[in-house]
C-alpha atoms as a PDB file:
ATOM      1  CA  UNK A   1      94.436  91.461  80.485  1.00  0.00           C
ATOM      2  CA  UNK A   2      94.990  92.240  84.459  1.00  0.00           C
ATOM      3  CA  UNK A   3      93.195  95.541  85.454  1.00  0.00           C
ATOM      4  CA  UNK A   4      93.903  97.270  88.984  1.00  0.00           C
ATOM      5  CA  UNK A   5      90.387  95.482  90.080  1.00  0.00           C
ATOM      6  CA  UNK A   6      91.954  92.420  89.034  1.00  0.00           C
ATOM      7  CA  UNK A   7      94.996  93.426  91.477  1.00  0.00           C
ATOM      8  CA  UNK A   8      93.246  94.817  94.109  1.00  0.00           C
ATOM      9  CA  UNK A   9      91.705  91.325  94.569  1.00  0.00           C
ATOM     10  CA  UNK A  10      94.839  89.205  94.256  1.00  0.00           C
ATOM     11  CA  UNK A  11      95.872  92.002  97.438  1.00  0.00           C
ATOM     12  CA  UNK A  12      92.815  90.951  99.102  1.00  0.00           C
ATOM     13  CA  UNK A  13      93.134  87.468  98.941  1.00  0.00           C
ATOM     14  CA  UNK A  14      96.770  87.773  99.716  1.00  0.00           C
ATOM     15  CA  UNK A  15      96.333  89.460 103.264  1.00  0.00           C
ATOM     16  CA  UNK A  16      93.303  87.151 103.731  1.00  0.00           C
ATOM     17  CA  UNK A  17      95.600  84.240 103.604  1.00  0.00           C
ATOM     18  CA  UNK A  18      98.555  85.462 105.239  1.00  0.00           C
ATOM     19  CA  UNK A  19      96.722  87.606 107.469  1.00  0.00           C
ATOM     20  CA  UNK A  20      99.583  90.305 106.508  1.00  0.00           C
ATOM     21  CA  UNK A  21      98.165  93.571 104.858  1.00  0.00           C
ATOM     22  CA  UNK A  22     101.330  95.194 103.396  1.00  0.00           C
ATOM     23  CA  UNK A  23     103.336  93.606 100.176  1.00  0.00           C
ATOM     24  CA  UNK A  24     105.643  94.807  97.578  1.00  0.00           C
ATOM     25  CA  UNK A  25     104.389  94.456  94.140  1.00  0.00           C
ATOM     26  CA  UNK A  26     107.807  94.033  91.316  1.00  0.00           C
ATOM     27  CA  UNK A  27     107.276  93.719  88.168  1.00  0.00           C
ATOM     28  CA  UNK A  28     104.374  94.936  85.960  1.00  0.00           C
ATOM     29  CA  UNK A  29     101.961  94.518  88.116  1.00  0.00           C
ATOM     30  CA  UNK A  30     103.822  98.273  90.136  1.00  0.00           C
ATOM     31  CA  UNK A  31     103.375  99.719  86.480  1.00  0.00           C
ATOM     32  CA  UNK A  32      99.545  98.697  85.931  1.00  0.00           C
ATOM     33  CA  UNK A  33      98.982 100.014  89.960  1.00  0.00           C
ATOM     34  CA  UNK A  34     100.569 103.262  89.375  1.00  0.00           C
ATOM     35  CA  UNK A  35     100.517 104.215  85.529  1.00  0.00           C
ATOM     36  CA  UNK A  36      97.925 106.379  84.124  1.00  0.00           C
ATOM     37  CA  UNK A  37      97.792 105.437  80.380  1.00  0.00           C
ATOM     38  CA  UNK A  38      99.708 101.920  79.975  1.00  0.00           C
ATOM     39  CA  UNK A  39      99.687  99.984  76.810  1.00  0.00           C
ATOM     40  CA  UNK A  40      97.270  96.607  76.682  1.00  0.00           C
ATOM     41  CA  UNK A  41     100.342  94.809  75.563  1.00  0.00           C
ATOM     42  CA  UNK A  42     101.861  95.185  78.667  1.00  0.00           C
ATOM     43  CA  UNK A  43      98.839  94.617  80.719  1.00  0.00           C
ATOM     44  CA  UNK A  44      98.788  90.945  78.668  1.00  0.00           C
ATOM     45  CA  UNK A  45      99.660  89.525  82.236  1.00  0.00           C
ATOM     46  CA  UNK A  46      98.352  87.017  84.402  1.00  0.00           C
ATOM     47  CA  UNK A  47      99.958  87.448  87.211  1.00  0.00           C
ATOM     48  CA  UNK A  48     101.724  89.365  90.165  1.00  0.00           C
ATOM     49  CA  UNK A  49     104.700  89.378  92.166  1.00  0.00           C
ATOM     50  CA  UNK A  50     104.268  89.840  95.532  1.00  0.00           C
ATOM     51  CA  UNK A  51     105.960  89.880  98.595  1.00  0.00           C
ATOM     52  CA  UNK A  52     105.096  90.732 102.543  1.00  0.00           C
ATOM     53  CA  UNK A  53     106.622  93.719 103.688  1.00  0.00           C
ATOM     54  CA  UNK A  54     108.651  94.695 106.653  1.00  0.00           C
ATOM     55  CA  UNK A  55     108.126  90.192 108.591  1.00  0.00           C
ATOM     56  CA  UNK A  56     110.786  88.328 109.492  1.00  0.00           C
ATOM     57  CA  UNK A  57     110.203  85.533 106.866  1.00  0.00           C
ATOM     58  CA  UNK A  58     108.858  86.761 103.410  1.00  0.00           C
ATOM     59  CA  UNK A  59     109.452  83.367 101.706  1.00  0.00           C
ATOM     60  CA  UNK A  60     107.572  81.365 104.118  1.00  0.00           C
ATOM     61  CA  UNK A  61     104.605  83.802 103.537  1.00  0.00           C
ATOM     62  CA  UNK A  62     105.398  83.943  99.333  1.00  0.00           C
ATOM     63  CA  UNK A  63     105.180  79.838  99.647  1.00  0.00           C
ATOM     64  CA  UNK A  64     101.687  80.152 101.157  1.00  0.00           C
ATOM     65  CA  UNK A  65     100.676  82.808  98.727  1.00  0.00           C
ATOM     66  CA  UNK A  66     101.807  80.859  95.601  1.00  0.00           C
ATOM     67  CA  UNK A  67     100.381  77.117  97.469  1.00  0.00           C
ATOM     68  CA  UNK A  68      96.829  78.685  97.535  1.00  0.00           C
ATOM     69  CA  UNK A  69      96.721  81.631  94.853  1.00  0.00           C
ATOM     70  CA  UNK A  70      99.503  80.956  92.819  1.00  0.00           C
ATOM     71  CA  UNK A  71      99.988  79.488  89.563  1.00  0.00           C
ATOM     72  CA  UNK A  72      97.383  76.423  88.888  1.00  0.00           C
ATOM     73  CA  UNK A  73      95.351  77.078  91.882  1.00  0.00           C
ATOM     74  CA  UNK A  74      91.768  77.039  92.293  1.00  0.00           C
ATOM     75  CA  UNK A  75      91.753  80.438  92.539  1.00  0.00           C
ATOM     76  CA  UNK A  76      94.155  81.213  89.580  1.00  0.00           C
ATOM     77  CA  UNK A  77      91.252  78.489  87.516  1.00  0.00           C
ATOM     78  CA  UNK A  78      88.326  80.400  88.662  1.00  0.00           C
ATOM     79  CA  UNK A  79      89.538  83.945  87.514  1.00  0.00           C
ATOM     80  CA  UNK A  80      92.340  82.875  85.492  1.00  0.00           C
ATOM     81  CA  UNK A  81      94.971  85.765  87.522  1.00  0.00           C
ATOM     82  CA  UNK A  82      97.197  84.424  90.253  1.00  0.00           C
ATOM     83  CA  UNK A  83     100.165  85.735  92.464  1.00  0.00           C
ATOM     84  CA  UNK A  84     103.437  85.088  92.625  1.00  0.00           C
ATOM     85  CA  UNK A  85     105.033  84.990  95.589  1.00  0.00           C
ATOM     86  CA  UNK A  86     108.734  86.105  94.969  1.00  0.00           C
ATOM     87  CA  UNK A  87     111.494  86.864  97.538  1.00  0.00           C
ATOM     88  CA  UNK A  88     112.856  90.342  98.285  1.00  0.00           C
ATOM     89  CA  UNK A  89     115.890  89.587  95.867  1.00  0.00           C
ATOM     90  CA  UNK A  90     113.962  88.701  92.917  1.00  0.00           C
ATOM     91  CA  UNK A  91     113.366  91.734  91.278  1.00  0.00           C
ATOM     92  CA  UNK A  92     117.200  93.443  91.410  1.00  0.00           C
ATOM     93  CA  UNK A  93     116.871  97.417  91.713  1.00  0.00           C
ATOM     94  CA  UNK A  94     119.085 100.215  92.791  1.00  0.00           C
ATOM     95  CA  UNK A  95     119.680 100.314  96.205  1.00  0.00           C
ATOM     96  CA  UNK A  96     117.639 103.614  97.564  1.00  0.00           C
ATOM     97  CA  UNK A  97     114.158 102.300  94.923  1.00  0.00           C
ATOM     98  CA  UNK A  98     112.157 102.664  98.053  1.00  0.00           C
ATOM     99  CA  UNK A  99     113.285 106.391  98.073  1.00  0.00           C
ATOM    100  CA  UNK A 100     110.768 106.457  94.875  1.00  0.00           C
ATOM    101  CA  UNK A 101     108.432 103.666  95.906  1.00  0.00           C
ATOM    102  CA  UNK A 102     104.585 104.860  95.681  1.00  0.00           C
ATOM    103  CA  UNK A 103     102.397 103.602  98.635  1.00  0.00           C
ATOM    104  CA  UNK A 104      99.123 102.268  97.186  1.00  0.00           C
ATOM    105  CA  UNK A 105      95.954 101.075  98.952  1.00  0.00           C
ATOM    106  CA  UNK A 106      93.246  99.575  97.948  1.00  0.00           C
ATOM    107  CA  UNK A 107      90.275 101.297  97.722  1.00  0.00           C
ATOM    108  CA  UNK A 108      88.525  99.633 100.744  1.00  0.00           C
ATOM    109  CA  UNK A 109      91.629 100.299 103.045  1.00  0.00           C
ATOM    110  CA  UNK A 110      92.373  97.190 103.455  1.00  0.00           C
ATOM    111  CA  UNK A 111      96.096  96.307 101.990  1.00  0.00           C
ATOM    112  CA  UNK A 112      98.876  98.306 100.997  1.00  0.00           C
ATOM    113  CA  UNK A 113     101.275  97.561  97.930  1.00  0.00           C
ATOM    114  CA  UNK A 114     104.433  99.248  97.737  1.00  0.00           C
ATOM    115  CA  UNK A 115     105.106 100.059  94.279  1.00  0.00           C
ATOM    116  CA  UNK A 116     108.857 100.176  92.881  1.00  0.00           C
ATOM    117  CA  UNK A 117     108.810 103.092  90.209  1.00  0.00           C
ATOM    118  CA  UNK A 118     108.663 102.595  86.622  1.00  0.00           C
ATOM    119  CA  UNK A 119     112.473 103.008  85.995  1.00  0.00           C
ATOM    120  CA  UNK A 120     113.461 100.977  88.960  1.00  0.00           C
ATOM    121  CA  UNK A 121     111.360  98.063  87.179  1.00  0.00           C
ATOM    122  CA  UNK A 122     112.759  98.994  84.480  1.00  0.00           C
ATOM    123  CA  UNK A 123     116.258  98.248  85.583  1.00  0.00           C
ATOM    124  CA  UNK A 124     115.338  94.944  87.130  1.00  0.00           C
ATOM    125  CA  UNK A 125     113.775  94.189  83.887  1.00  0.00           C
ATOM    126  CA  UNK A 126     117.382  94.834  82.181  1.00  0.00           C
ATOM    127  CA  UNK A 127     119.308  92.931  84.863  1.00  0.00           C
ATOM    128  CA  UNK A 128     116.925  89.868  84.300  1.00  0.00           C
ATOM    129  CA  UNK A 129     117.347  90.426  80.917  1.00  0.00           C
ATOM    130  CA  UNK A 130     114.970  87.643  78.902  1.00  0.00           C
ATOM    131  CA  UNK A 131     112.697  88.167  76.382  1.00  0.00           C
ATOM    132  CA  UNK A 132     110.062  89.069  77.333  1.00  0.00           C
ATOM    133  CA  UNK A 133     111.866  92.004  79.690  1.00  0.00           C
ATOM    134  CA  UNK A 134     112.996  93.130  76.552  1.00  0.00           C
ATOM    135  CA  UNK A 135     110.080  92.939  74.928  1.00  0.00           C
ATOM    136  CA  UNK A 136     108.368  94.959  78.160  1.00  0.00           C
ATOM    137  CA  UNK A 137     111.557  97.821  77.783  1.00  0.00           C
ATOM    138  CA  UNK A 138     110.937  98.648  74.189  1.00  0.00           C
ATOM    139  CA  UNK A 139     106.976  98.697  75.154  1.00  0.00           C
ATOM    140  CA  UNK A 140     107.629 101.332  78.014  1.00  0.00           C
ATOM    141  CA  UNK A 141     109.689 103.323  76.802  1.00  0.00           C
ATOM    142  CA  UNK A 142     107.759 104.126  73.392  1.00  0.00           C
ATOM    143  CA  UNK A 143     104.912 104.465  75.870  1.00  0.00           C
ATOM    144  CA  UNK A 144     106.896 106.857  77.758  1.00  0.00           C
ATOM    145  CA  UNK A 145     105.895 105.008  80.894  1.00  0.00           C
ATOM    146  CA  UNK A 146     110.185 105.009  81.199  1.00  0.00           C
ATOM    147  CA  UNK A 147     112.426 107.335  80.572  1.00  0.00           C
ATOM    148  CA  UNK A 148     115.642 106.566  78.914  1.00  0.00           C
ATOM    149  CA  UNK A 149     118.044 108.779  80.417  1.00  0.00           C
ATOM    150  CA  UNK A 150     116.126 108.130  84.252  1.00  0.00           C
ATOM    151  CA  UNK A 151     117.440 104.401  83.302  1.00  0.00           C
ATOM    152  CA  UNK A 152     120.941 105.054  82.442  1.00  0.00           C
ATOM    153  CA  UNK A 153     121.118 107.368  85.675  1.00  0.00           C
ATOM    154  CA  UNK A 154     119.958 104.420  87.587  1.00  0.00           C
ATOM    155  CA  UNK A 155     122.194 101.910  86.552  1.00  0.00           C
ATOM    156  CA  UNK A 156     125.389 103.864  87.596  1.00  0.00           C
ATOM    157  CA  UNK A 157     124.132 104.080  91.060  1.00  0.00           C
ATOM    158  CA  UNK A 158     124.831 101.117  94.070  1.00  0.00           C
ATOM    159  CA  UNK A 159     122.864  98.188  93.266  1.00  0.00           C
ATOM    160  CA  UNK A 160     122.843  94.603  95.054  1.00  0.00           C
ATOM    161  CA  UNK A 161     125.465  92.510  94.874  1.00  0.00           C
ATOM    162  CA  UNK A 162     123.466  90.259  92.346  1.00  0.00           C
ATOM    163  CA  UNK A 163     123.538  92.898  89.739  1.00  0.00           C
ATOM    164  CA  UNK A 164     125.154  92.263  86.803  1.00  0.00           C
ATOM    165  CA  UNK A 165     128.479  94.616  85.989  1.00  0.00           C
ATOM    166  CA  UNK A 166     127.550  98.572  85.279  1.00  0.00           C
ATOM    167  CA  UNK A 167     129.103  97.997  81.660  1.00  0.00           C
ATOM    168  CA  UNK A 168     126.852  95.153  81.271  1.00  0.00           C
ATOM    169  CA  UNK A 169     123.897  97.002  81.996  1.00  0.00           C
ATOM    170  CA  UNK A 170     125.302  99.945  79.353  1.00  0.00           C
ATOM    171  CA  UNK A 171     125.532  97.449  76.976  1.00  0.00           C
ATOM    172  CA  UNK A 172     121.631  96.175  77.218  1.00  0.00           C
ATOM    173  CA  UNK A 173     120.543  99.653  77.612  1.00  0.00           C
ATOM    174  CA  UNK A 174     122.407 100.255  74.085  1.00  0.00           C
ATOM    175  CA  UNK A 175     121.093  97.200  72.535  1.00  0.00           C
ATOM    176  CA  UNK A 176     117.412  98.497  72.839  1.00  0.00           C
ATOM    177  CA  UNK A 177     118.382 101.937  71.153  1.00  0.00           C
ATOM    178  CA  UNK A 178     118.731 105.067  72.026  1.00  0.00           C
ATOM    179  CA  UNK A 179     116.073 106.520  75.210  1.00  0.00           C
ATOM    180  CA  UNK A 180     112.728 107.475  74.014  1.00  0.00           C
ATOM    181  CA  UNK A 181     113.240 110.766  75.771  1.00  0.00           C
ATOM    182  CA  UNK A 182     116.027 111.978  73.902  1.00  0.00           C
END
């Protein structure tokens, strides 16, 4: 189970390595940053994706970070968490989601995460669209940690190029019922 300690220290060891101190965190590891009351199921994680903010070459830093923290490493052995280092196109979200990114720091100042919010993961979670995104949909929105309606607002607004059709994303939004909020 990853906790925000657990997080904070993946951060850490991040900037330590890349000697960068400001990443984007996708994926579930946003949600357990920035949620108040999230469900252990969806903190049954071992991982993070992370990239470095605002440099010229994110994937060069994102091979470093999974090389030396990722996956397998000695680090990811001795407290059996790692990071991912993804690129700024793995996790596809609406256009303006840094319009409702929250800035998070770690409590000794030293790294800031920028946190996609919960419905903009959530819609990258329905364009990736495998299992265990589905899986992590239902979860959030019983857990109202999404809200249904936020989602179908955000899918009918300009996403990347990558994204698959609008009447695709209808469709998957269907397929895992009707918004928990309605």
């Amino acid at each position: 189970m990853l906790r925000r300690s657990d997080i904070d220290h993946i951060l850490r060891a991040a900037a330590a390595l890349s000697n960068h101190a400001r990443f984007v965190v996708v994926g579930t590891g946003a949600v357990i940053i920035t949620a108040r009351h999230i469900p252990a199921s969806m903190m049954m994680t071992a991982e993070i994706d992370v990239y470095a903010d605002d440099v010229t070459d994110p994937e060069f830093i994102s091979d470093l970070i999974d090389a030396t923290i990722g996956e397998g490493s000695l680090f990811h052995r001795t407290f059996s968490y790692y990071c991912d280092g993804v690129s700024p196109g793995t996790a596809i979200m609406p256009d303006d989601w840094r319009d409702r990114a929250i800035e998070y720091v770690t409590p000794d100042g030293l790294v800031t995460a920028i946190c996609p919010e919960a419905n903009d993961i959530a819609v990258a979670k329905l364009c990736a669209w495998r299992e265990k995104d589905r899986d992590w949909l239902r979860v959030a929105a019983i857990a109202g940690i999404v809200d249904g309606k936020r989602v179908r607002a955000l899918i009918g607004t300009p996403m990347p190029r990558t994204a698959p059709d609008t009447s695709e994303l209808v469709r998957r939004v269907d397929m895992l019922g009707p918004p928990a909020s309605e």
